[in-house]
Protein backbone atom coordinates (compact mmCIF):
# COMPACT_ATOMS: atom_id res chain seq x y z
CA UNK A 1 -6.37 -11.25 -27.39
CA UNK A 2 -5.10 -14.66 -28.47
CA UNK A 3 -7.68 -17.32 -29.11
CA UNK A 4 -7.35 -19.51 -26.27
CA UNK A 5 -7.43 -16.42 -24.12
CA UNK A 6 -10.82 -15.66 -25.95
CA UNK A 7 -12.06 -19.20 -25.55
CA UNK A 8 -11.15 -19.60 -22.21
CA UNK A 9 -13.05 -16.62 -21.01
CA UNK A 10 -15.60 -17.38 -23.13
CA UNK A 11 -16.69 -20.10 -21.46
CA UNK A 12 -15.91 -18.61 -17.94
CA UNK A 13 -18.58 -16.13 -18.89
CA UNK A 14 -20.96 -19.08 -19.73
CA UNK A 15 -20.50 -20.46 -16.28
CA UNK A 16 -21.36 -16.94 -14.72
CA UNK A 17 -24.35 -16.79 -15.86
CA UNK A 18 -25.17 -19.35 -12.99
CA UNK A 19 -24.42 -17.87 -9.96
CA UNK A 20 -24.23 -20.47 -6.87
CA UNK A 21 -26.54 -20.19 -3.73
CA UNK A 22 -24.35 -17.65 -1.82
CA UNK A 23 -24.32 -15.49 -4.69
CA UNK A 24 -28.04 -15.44 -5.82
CA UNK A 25 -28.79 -14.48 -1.86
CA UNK A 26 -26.28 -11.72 -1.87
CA UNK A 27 -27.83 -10.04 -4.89
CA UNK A 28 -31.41 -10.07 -3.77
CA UNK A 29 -30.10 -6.38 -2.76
CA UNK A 30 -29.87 -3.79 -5.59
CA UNK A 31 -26.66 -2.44 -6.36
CA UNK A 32 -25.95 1.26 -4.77
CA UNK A 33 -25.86 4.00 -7.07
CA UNK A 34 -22.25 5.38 -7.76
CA UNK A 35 -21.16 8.81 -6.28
CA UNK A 36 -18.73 11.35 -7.35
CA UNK A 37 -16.90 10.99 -3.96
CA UNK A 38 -16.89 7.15 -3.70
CA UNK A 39 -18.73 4.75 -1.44
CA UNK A 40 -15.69 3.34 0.64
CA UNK A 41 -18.85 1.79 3.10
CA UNK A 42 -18.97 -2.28 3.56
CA UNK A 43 -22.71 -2.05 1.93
CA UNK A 44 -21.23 -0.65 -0.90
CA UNK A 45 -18.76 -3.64 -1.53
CA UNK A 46 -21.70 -6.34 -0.37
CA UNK A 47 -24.53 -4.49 -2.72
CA UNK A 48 -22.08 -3.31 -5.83
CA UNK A 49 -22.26 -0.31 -7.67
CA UNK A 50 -24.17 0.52 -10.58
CA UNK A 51 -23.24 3.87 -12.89
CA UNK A 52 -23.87 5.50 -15.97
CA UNK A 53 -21.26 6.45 -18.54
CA UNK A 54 -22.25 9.92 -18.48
CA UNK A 55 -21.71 9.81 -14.42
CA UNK A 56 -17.85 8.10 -15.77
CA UNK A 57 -17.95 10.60 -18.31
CA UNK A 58 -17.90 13.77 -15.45
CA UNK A 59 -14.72 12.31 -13.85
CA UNK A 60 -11.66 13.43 -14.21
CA UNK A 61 -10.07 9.93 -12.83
CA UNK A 62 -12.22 7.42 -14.08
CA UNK A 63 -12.33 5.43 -17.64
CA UNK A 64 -15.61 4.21 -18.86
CA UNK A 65 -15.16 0.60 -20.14
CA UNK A 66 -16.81 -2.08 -21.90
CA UNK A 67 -16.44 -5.91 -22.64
CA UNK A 68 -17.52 -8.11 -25.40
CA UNK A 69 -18.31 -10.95 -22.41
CA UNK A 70 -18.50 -9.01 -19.22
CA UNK A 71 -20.82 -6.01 -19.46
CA UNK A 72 -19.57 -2.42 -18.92
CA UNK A 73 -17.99 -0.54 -15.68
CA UNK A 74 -16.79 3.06 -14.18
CA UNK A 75 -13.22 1.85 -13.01
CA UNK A 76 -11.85 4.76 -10.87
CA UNK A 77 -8.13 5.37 -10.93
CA UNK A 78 -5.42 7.72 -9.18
CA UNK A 79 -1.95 8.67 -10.96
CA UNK A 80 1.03 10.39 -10.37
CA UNK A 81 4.34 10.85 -11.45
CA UNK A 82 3.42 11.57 -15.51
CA UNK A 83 4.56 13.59 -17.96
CA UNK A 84 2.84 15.84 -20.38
CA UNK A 85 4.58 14.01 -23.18
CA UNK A 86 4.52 10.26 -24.09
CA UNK A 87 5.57 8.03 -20.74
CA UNK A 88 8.21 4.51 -21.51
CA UNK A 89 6.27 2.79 -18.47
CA UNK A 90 4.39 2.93 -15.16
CA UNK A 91 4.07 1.16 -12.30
CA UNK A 92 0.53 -0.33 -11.85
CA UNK A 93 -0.45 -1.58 -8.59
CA UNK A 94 -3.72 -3.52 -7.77
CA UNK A 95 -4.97 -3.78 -4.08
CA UNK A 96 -6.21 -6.57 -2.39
CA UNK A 97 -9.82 -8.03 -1.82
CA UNK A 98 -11.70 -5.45 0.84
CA UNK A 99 -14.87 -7.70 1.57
CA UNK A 100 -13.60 -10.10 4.84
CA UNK A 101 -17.46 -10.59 6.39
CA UNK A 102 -20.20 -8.83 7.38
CA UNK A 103 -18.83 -6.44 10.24
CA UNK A 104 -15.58 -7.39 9.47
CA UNK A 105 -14.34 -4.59 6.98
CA UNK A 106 -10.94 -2.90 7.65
CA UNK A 107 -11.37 0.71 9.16
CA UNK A 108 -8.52 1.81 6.94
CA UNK A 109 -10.90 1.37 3.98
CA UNK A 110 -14.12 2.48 5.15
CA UNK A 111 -12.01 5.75 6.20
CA UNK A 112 -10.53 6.09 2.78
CA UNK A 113 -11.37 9.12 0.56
CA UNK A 114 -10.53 10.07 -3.05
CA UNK A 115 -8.23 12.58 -1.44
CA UNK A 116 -5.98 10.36 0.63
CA UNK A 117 -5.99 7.65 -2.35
CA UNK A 118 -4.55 10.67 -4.58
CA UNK A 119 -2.10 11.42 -1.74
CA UNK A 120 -0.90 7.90 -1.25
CA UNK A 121 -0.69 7.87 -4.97
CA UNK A 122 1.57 10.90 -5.13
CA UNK A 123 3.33 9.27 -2.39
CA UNK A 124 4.22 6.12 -4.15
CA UNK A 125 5.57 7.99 -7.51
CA UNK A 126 8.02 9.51 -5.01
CA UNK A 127 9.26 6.64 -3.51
CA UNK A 128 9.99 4.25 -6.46
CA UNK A 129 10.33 7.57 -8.65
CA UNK A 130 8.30 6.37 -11.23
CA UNK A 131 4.86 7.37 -13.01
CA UNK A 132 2.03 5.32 -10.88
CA UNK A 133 -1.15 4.19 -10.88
CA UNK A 134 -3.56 2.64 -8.44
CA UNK A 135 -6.80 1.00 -9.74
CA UNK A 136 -9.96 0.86 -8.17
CA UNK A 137 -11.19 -2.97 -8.69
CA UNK A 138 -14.48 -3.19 -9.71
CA UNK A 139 -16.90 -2.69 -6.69
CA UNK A 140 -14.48 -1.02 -4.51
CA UNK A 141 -12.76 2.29 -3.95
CA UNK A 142 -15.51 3.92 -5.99
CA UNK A 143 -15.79 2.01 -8.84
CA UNK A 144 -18.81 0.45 -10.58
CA UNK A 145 -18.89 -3.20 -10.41
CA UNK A 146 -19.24 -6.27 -8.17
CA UNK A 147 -16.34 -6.73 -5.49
CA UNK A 148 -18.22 -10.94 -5.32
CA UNK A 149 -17.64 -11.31 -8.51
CA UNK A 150 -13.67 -11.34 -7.96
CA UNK A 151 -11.19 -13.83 -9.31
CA UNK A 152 -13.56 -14.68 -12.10
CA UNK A 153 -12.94 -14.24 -15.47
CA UNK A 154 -14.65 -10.55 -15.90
CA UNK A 155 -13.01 -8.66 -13.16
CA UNK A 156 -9.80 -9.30 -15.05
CA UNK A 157 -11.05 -8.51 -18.60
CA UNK A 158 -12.51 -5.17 -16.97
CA UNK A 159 -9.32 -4.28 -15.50
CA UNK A 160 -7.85 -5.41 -18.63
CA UNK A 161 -10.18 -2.84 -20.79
CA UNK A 162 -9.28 -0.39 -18.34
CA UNK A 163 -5.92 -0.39 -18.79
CA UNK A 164 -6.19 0.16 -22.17
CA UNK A 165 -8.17 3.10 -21.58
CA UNK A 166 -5.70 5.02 -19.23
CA UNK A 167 -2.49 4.02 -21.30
CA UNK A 168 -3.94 6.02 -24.51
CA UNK A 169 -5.15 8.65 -21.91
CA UNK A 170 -1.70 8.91 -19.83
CA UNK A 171 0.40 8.01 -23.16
CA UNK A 172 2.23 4.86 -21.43
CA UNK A 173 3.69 2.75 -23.64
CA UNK A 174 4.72 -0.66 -21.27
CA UNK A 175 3.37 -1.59 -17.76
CA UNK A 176 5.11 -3.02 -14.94
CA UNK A 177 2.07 -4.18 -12.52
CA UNK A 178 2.00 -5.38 -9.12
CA UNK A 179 -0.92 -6.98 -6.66
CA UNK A 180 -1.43 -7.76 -3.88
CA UNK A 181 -3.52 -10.61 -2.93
CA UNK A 182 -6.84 -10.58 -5.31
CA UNK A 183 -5.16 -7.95 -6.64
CA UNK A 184 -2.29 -10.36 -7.71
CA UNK A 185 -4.67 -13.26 -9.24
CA UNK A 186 -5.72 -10.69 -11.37
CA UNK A 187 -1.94 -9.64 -12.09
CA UNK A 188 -1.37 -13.38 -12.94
CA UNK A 189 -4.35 -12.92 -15.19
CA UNK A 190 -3.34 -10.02 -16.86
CA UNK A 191 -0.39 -12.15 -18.21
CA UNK A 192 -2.67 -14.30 -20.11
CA UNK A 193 -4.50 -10.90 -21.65
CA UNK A 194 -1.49 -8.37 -22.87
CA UNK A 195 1.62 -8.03 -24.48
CA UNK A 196 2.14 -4.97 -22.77
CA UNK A 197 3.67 -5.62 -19.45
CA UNK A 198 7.40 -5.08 -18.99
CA UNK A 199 7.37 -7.21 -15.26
CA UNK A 200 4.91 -8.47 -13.44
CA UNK A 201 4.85 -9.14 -9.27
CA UNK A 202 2.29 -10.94 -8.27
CA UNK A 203 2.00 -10.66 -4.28
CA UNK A 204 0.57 -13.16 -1.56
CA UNK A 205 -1.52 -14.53 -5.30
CA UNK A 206 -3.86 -17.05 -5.21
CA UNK A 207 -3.12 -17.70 -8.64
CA UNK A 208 -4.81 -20.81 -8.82
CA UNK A 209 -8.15 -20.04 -6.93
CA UNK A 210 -9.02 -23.38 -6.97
CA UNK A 211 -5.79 -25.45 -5.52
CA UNK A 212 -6.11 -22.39 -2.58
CA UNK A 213 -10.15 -23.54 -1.74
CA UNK A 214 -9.02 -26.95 -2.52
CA UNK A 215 -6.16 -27.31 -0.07
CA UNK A 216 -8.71 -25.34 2.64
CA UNK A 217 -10.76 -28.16 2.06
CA UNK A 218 -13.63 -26.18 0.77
CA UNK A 219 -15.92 -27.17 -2.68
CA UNK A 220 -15.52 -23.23 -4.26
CA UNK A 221 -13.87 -19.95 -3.64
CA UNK A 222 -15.08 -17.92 -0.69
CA UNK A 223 -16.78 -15.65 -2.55
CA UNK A 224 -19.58 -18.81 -3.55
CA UNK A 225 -18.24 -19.68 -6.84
CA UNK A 226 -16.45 -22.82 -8.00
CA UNK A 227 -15.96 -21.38 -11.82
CA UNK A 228 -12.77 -18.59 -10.70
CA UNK A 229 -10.29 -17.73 -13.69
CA UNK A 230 -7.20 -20.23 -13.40
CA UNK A 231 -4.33 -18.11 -15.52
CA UNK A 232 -2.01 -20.53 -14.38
CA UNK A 233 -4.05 -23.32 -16.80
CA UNK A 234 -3.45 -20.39 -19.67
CA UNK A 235 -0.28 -19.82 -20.42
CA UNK A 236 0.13 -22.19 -22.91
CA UNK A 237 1.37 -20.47 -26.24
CA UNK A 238 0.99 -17.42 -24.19
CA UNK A 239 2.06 -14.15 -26.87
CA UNK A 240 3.99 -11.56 -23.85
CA UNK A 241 6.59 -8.85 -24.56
CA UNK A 242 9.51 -9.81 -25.37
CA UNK A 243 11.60 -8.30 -22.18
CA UNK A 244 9.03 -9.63 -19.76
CA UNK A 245 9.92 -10.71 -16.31
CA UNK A 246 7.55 -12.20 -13.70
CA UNK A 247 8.68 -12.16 -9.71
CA UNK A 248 5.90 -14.21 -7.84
CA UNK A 249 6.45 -12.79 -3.96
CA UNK A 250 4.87 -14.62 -1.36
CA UNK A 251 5.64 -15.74 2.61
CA UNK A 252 5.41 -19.45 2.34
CA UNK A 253 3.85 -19.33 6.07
CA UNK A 254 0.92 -17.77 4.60
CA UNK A 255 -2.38 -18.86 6.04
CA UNK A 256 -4.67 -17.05 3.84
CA UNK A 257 -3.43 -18.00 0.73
CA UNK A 258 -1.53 -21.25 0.90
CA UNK A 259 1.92 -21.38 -0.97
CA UNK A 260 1.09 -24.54 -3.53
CA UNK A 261 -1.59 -21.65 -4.84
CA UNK A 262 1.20 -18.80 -5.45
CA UNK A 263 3.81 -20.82 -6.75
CA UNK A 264 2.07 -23.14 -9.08
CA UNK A 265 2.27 -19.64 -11.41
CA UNK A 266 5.83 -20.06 -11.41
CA UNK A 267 6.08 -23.47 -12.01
CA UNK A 268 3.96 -22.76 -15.17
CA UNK A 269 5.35 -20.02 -16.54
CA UNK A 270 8.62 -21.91 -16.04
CA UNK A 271 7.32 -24.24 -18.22
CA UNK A 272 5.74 -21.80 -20.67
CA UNK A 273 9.59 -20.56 -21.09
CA UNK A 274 9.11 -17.17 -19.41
CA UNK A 275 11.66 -15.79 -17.02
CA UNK A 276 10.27 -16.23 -13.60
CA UNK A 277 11.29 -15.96 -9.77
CA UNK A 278 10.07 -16.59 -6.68
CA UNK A 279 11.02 -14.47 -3.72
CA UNK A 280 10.42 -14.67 -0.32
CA UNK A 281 9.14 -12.23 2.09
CA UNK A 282 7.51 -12.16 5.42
CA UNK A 283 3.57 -11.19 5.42
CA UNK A 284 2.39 -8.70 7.70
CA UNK A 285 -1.13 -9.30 10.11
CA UNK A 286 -1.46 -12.79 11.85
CA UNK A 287 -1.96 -14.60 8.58
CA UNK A 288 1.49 -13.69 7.58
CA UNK A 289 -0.43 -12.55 4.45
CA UNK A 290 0.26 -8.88 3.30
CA UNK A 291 3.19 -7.92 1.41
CA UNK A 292 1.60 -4.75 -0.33
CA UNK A 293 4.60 -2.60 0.39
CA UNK A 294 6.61 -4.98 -0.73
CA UNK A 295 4.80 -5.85 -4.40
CA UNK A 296 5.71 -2.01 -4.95
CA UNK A 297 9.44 -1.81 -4.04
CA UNK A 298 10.17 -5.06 -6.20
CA UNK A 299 8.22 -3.04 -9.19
CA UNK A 300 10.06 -0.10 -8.63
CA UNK A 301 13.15 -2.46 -9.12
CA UNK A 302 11.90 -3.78 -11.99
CA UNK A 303 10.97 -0.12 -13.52
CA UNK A 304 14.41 0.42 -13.04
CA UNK A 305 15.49 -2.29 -15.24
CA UNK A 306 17.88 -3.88 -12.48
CA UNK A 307 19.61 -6.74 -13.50
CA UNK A 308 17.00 -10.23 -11.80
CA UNK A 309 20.11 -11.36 -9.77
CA UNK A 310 20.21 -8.08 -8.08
CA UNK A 311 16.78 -8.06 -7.75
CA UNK A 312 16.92 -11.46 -6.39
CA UNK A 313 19.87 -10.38 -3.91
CA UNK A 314 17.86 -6.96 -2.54
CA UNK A 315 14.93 -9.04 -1.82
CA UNK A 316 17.09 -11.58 0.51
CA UNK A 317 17.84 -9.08 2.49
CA UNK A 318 14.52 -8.82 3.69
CA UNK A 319 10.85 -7.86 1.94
CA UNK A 320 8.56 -7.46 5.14
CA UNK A 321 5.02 -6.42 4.69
């Protein structure tokens, strides 16, 4: 990790130790208890999840990881596509924030099971025909963790940990990663951690949390807390693979997460000197927001090692949802 990486987080985890109003009243609640199956319910992602490493230990999909700054977590996982023998890349992808309100939960999530998230993983190697890997965030989809805690500085650096833990267990050498919405701040993020990833597409980002509740004219994220990770503000000196390429996909008639927050990553890494474009699409749902299915097929180009301008020229053809 490069010092200013270290430093920066560092002091985000200083600020966390002081959670705001709407946080301390959330967490009055103990955490649930983690299951094998996985607690797709909304009390699950209000409460969190609390396991054990030996309960990490008896998964089969599951890595057991632990932060110098950010405590420890189960972080559940579902692959596809690998070999027996060492694997060039894989396609990460990183889903979007479940937690909308109280009642408010999406029906496709609370009906979820590790089953149909192995399926839909299978599903996805087949399409972009390419080894793949969907990651539980922490506090959803069955792993341990807090789903409030999201867009600060430890749900990165336990995703982060994670990875590290299924590359040496899958044998990947380079990562291409996509998210989608929380999912793609902590894509964004990720770029500001490793060395490791080939391309990066972060989708519908808020990759500056703060512009996005600034520009709703609120005083801190939604989830309660003013002290969210900023990668854009970290990308100065910023060690990255050598080959990387970042596409930052977005509608700009998004009303959940307002354009100014996805494209100031851009202009940054412009700045910083890494290759970088931004590509339209049109968000699905009323909010023009979700591009999911699109994050995946502009990784899958990118796995493919297709020259940018032809990436550029598919996506003008049309990315929808």
């Amino acid at each position: 990790m490069a010092p200013l990486v270290a430093v920066a987080l560092t002091a985000a985890a200083a600020f966390a130790a002081v959670p705001s109003a709407g946080a301390s009243a959330r967490t009055a609640e103990p955490a649930l208890p983690m299951t094998p199956e996985g607690d797709f319910s909304e009390q699950a992602l209000r409460r969190g999840v609390r396991a054990t490493r030996a309960q990490c230990d008896a998964l089969a999909n599951a890595v057991w990881v632990s932060t110098r700054d950010h405590g420890e977590a189960c972080v559940r996982y579902w692959a596809a596509g690998f070999s027996s023998g060492p694997n060039e890349r894989a396609i990460v992808f990183l889903h979007g924030d479940n937690w909308i309100g109280a009642g408010k939960t999406r029906t496709q999530y609370l009906s979820l099971t590790g089953e149909a998230l192995a399926r839909q993983a299978r599903q996805w190697s087949g399409k972009l025909d390419a080894p793949y890997v969907f990651i539980g965030r922490p506090g959803t989809h069955g792993s341990s963790g807090d789903h409030m805690q999201r867009r600060r500085a430890g749900e990165s650096a336990l995703i982060s940990a994670a990875l590290d833990a299924i590359k040496a267990r899958l044998r990947i050498r380079d990562l291409v990663v996509a998210g989608q919405s929380g999912g793609g701040h902590v894509t964004s993020s990720l770029l500001t951690l490793r060395t490791d990833i080939v391309c990066a597409v972060p989708t519908s980002a808020p990759s500056s949390p703060r512009i996005r509740w600034q520009l709703k004219g609120l005083k801190a994220d939604t989830t309660g807390h003013a002290d969210s990770y900023e990668p854009s503000e970290h990308l100065t000196g910023l060690k990255r693979h050598p080959a990387l390429r970042v596409f930052v996909l977005g509608d700009p008639a998004d009303r959940n997460v307002l354009w100014p927050s996805q494209t100031i990553m851009a202009t940054r890494l412009a700045q910083a000197g890494v290759p970088v474009e931004t590509l339209e699409g049109r968000g699905s749902g009323e909010d023009r927001h979700g591009l999911p299915d699109s994050a995946r097929r502009v990784a899958g180009w990118c796995y493919q090692d297709l020259p940018t301008a032809e990436i550029r020229r598919r996506a003008a053809l049309g990315l929808n949802g």
